[in-house]
Protein backbone atom coordinates (compact mmCIF):
# COMPACT_ATOMS: atom_id res chain seq x y z
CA UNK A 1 0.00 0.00 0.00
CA UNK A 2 3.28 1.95 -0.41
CA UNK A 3 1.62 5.72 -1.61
CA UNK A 4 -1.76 5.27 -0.85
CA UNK A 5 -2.55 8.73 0.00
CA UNK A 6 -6.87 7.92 0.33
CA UNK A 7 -8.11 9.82 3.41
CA UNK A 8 -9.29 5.83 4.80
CA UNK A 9 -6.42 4.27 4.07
CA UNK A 10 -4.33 7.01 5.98
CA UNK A 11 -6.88 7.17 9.09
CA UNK A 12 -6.53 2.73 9.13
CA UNK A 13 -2.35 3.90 9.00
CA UNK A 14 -2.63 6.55 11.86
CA UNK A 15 -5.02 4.45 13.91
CA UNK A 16 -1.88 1.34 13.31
CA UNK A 17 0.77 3.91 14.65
CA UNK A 18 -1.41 4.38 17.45
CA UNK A 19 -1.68 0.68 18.26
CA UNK A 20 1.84 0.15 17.94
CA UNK A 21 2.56 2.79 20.29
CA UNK A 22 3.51 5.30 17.85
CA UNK A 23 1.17 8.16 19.11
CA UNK A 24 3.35 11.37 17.59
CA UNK A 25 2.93 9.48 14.33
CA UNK A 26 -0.62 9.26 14.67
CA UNK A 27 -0.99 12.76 15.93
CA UNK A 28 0.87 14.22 13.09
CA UNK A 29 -1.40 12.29 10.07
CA UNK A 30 -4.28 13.38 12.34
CA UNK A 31 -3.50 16.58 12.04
CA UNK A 32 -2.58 16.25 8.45
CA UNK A 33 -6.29 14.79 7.75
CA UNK A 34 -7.94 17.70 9.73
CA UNK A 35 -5.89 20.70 8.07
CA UNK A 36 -7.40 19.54 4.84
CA UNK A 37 -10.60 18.22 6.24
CA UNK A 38 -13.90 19.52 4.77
CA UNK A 39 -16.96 17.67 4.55
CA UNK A 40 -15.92 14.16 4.54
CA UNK A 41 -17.45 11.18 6.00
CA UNK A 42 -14.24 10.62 8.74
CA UNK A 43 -14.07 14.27 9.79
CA UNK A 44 -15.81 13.96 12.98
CA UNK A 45 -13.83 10.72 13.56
CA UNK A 46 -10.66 12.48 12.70
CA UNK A 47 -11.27 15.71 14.91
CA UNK A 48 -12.88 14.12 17.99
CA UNK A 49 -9.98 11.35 18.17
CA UNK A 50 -7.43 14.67 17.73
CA UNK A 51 -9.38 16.00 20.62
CA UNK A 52 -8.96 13.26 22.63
CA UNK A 53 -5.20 12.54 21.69
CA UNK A 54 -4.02 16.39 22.87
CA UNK A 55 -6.32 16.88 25.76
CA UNK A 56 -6.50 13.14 27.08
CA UNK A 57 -4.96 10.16 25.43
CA UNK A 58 -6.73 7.86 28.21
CA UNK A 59 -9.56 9.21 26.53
CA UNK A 60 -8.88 9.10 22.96
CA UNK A 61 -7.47 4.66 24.08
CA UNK A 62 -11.25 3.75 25.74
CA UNK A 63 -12.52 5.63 22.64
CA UNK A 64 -10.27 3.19 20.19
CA UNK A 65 -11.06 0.28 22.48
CA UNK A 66 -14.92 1.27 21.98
CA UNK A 67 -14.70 1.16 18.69
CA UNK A 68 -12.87 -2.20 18.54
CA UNK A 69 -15.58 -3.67 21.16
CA UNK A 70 -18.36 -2.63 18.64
CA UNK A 71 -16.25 -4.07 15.51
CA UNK A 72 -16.03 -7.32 17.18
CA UNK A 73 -19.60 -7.28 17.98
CA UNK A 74 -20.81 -6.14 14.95
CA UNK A 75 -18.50 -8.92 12.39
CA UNK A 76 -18.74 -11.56 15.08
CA UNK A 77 -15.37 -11.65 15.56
CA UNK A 78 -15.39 -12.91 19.26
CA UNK A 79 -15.04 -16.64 18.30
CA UNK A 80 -11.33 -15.78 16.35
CA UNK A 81 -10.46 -13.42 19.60
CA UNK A 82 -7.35 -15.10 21.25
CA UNK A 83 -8.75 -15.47 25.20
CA UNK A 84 -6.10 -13.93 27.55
CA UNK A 85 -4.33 -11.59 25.76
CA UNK A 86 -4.27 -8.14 27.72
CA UNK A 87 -5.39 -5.06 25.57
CA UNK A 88 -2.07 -2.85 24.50
């Protein structure tokens, strides 16, 4: 996916930096995606989770962890979970 420059594909890349612990890298495409943000279907996503990462990055994790709780809900992806295995 070397140059993919979509607006998802970079939110998926920031969200991956986040998850890997790579928060200023995360911040900084965040940042990128709201500077040139108008009406797009991730800008609420995009400015709430930049909320959340300056003012209270506990805040902006139980967000991400929300969001993962309602993927795995939502694909029923709870059977391929691995049991155990504490979050970050």
């Amino acid at each position: 996916m070397i140059g993919n420059t979509t607006r998802p594909f970079r939110l998926d890349l920031a969200l991956t930096y986040y998850m890997l612990g790579n928060v200023a890298g995360c911040t900084r495409i965040l940042e990128e995606l709201a500077a040139t943000d108008g009406i797009s279907a991730n800008s609420g996503i995009v400015s709430d989770l930049l909320d959340d990462m300056r003012a209270d990055p506990g805040r902006a994790a139980r967000r991400l962890e929300a969001w993962e709780d309602a993927n795995i809900a939502q694909f029923g992806l709870a059977p391929s979970m691995v049991r155990g295995t504490p979050r970050r």
